[in-house]
Protein backbone atom coordinates (compact mmCIF):
# COMPACT_ATOMS: atom_id res chain seq x y z
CA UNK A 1 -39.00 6.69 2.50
CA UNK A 2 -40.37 5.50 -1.03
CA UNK A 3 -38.05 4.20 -3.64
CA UNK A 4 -38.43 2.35 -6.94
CA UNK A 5 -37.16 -1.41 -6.80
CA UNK A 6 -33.74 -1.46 -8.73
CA UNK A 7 -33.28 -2.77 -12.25
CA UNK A 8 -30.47 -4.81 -13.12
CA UNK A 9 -28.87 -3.11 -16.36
CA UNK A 10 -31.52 -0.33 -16.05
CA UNK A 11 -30.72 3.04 -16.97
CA UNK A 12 -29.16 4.17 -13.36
CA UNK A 13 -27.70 0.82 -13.55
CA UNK A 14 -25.43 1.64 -16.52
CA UNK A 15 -25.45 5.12 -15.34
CA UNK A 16 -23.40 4.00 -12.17
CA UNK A 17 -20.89 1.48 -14.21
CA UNK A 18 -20.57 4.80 -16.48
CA UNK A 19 -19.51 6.86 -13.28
CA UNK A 20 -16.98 4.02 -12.15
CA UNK A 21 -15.32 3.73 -15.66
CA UNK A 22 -14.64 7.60 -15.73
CA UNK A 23 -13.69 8.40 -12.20
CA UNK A 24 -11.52 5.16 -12.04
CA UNK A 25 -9.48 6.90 -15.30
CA UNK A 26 -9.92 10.30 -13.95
CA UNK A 27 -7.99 9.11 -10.86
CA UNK A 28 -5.17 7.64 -12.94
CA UNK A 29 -5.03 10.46 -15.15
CA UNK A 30 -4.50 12.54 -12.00
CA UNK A 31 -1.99 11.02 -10.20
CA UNK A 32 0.08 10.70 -13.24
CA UNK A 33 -0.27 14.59 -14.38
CA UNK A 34 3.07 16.27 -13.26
CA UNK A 35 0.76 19.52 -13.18
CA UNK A 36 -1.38 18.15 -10.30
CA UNK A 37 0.39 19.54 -6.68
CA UNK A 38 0.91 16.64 -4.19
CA UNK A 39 -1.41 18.49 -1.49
CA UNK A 40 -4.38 18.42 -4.42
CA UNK A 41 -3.39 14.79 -4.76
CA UNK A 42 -3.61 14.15 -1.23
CA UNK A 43 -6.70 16.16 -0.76
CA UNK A 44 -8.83 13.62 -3.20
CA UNK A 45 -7.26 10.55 -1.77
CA UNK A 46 -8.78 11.92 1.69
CA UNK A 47 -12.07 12.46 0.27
CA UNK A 48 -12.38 9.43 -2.00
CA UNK A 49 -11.67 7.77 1.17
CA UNK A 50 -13.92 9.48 3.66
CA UNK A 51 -16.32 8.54 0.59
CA UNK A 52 -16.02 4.93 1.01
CA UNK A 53 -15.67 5.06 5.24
CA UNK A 54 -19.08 6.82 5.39
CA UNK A 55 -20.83 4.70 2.72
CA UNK A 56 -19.84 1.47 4.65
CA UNK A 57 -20.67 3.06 8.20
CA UNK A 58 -23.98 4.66 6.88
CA UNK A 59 -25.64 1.73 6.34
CA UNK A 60 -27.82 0.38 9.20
CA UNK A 61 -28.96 4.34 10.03
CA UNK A 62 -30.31 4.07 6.51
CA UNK A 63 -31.73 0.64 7.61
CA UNK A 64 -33.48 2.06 10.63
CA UNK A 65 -34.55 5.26 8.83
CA UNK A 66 -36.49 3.05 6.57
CA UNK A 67 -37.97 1.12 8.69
CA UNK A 68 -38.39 2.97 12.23
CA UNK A 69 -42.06 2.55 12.57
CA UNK A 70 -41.49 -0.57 12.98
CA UNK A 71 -38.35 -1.06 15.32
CA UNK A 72 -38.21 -4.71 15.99
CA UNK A 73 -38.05 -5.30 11.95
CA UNK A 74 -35.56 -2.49 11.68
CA UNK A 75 -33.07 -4.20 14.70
CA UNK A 76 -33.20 -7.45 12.72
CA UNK A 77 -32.60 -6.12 9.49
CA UNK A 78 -29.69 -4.09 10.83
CA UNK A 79 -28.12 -7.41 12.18
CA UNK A 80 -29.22 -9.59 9.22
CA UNK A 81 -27.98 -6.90 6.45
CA UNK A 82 -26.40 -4.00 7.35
CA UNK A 83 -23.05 -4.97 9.77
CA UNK A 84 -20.03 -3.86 7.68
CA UNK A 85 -19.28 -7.51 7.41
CA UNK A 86 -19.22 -8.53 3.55
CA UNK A 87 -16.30 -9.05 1.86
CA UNK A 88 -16.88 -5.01 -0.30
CA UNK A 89 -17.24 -3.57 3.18
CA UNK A 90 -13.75 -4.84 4.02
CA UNK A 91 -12.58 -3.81 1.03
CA UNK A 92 -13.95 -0.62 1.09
CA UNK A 93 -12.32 0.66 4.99
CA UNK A 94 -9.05 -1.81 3.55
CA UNK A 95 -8.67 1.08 0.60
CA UNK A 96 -10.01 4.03 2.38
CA UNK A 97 -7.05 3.03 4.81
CA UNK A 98 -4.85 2.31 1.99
CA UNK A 99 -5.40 5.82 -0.09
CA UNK A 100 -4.59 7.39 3.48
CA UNK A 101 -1.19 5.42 4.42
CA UNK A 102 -0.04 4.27 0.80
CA UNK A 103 1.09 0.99 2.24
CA UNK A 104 1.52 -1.63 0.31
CA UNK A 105 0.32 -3.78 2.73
CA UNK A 106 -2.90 -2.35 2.49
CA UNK A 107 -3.03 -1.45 -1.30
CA UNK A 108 -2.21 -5.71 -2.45
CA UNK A 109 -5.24 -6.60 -0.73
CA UNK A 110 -7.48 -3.75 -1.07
CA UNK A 111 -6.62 -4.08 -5.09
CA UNK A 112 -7.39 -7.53 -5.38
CA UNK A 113 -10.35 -8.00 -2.77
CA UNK A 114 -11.74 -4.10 -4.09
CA UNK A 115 -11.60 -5.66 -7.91
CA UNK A 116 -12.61 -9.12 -7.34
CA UNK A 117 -15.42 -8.73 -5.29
CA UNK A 118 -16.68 -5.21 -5.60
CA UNK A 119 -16.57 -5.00 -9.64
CA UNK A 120 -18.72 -8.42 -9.07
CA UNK A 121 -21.56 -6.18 -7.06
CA UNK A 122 -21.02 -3.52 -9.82
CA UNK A 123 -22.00 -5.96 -12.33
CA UNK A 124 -24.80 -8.22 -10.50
CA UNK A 125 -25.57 -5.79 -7.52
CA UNK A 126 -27.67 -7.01 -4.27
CA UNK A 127 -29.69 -4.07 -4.54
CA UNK A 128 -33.47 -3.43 -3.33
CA UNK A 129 -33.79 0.06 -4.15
CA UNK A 130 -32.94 2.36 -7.08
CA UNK A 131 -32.11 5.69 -7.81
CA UNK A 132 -33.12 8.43 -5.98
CA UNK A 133 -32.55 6.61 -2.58
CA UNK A 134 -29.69 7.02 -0.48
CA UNK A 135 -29.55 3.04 -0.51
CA UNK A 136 -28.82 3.25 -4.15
CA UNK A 137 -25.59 6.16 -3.98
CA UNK A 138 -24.63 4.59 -1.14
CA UNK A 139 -24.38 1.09 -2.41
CA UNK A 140 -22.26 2.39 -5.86
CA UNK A 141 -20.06 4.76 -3.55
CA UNK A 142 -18.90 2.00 -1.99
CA UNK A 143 -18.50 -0.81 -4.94
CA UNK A 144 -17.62 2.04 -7.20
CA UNK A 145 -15.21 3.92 -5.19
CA UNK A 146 -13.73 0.59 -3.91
CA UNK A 147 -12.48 -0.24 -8.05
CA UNK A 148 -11.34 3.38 -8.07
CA UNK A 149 -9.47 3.36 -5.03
CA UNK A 150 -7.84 0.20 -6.25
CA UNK A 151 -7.06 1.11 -9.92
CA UNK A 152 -5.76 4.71 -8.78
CA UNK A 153 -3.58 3.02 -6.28
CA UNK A 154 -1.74 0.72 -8.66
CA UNK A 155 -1.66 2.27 -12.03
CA UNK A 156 -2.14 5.85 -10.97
CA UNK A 157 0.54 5.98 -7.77
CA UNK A 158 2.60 3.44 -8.80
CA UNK A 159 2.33 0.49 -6.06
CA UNK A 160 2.21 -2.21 -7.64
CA UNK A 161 1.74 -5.38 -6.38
CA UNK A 162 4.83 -6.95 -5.05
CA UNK A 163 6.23 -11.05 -5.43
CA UNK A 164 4.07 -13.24 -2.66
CA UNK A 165 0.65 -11.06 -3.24
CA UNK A 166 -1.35 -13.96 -4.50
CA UNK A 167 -0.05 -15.63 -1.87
CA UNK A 168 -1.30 -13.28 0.81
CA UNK A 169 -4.31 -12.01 -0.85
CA UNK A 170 -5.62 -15.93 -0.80
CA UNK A 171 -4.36 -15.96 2.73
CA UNK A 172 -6.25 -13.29 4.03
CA UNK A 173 -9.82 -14.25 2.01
CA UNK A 174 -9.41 -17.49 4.12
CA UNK A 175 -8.98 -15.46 7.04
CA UNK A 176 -12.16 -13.39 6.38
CA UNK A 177 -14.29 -16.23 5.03
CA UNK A 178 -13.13 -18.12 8.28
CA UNK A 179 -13.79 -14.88 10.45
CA UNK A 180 -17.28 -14.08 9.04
CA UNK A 181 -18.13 -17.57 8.78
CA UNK A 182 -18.25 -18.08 12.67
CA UNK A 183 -19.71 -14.59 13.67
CA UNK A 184 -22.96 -15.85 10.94
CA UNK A 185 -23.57 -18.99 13.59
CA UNK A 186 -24.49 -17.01 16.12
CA UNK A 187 -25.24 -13.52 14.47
CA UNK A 188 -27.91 -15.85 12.08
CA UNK A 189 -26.90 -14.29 9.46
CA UNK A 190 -25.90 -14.35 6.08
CA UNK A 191 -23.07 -12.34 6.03
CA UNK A 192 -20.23 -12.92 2.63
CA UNK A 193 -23.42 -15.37 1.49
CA UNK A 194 -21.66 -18.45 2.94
CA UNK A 195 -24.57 -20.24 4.38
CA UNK A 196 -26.98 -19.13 1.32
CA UNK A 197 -26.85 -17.08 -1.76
CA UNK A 198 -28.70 -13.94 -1.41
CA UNK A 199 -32.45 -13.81 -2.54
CA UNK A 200 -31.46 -11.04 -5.40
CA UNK A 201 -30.06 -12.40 -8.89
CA UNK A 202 -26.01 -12.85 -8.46
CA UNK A 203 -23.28 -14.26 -10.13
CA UNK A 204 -23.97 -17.50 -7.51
CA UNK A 205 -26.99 -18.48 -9.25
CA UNK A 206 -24.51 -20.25 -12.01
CA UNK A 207 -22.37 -21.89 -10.15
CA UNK A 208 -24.70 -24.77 -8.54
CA UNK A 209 -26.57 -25.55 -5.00
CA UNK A 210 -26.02 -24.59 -1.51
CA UNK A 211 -24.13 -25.21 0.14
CA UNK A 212 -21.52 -26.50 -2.89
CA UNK A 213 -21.71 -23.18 -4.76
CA UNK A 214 -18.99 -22.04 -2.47
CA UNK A 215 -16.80 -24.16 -4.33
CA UNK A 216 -16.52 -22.46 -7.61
CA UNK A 217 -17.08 -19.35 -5.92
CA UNK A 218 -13.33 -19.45 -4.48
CA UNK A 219 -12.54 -20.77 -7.64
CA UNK A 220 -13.63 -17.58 -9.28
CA UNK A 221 -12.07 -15.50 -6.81
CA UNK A 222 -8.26 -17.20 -7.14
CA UNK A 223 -8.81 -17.33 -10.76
CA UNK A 224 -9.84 -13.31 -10.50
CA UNK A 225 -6.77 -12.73 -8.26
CA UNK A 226 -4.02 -14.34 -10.62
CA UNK A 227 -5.81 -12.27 -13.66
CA UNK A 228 -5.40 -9.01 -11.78
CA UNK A 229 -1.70 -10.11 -11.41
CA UNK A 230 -0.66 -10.93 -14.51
CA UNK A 231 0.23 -7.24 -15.64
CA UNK A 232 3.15 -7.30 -12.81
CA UNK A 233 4.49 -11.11 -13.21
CA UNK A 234 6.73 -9.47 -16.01
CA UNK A 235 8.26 -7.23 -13.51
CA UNK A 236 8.53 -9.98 -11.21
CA UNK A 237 10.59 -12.03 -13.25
CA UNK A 238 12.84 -9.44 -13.99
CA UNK A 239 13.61 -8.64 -10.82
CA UNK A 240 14.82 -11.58 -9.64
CA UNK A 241 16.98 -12.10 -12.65
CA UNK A 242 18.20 -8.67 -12.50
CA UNK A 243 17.47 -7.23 -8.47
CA UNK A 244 18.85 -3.67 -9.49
CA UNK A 245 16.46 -2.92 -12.64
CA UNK A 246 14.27 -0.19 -11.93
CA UNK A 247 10.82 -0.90 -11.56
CA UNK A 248 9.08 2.03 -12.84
CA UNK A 249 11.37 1.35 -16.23
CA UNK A 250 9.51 -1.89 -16.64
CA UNK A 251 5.98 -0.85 -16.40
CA UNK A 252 5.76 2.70 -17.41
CA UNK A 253 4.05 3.70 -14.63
């Protein structure tokens, strides 16, 4: 299996941020269209989430099929890369279970943890090979579907955030970071780069040396979080001034 290394901002590059823009409006454009039957609806929620299931579990076969002939390197790159233990792959089954139940639960964090941190690998992707490999559709399945899934969710369906999400969303990155954190000790691994950035240009680069980068970085992620939030704070406020306004009436959506 032969594939070109991937450019940053190269042609498939921008071709895959292309993709993400139109299938991210497509899916609001859909779920909003009163001529669109609810099985139809339902139908590409199930496949836009089978979509991101089978792009996170996928990974270490495509691991080992690249690098069978030599099985001991293909075991440790397996372990070392290709778990479904970074924050986008967590994301990614948080959504695919989200498009599938439509709780809200599900759909706060998957919107802020699929925005935050997949549109991040969208933009600076960790990425060794490009276009044609199955690495490379894989890879912008899942951070591209993930910002779909999310944006679809919210401003296609309708739920919306609700009062406390920062709150939990913050909560629940803890959780993870603390989760993933421990399993890298003995794993040796690298998993949610929180023993060392990752060896590929990233966002991490600018904001300063191991092991203090992780500073800014959940800095940048609480920051992202209250951003993504500020379209509903409106709402919010109006709500608990008025608790029988209609929702819908105050967004549009």
């Amino acid at each position: 299996m032969h594939a070109p290394s991937f450019q940053l901002f190269g042609l498939s590059h921008w071709a895959a941020l292309g993709a993400t823009v139109a299938a991210a409006a497509v899916m609001v454009r859909l779920h909003r269209s009163a001529g669109a039957s609810v099985p139809f609806r339902n139908q590409v929620n199930a496949v836009l989430a089978g979509m991101l299931l089978l792009s996170v579990a996928v990974d270490p076969l495509l691991t080992w099929l690249r690098h069978r002939s030599e099985p001991e390197i293909a075991l440790r790159l397996i372990r070392e890369t290709a778990l479904p233990l970074y924050l986008c792959d967590a994301a990614a089954v948080i959504l695919a279970v989200a498009l599938l139940t439509r709780r809200r639960c599900w759909v706060e964090v998957g919107y802020l943890w699929g925005l935050a941190g997949a549109v991040q690998g969208l933009l600076t992707p960790t990425l060794q090979y490009d276009w044609p490999s199955a690495e490379y559709f894989t890879f912008f399945i899942e951070h591209g579907g993930a910002p779909v899934a999310a944006i679809g969710l919210v401003f296609g369906m309708g739920l919306r955030p609700q009062p406390g999400a920062f709150r939990r969303g913050v909560l629940w990155g803890w959780v993870y970071m603390g989760v993933v954190g421990l399993l890298n000790f003995p794993l040796g691994t690298n998993y949610g780069f929180l023993r060392h950035k990752p060896e590929v240009t990233s966002i991490l680069d600018y904001m300063g040396p191991e092991p203090w980068y992780l500073i800014p970085l959940q800095g940048v992620g609480i920051l992202f979080f209250a951003l993504l939030l500020l379209p509903f704070r409106r709402e919010w406020r109006i709500r608990r001034s008025h608790p029988s306004a209609d929702p819908a009436a105050m967004t549009g959506v």
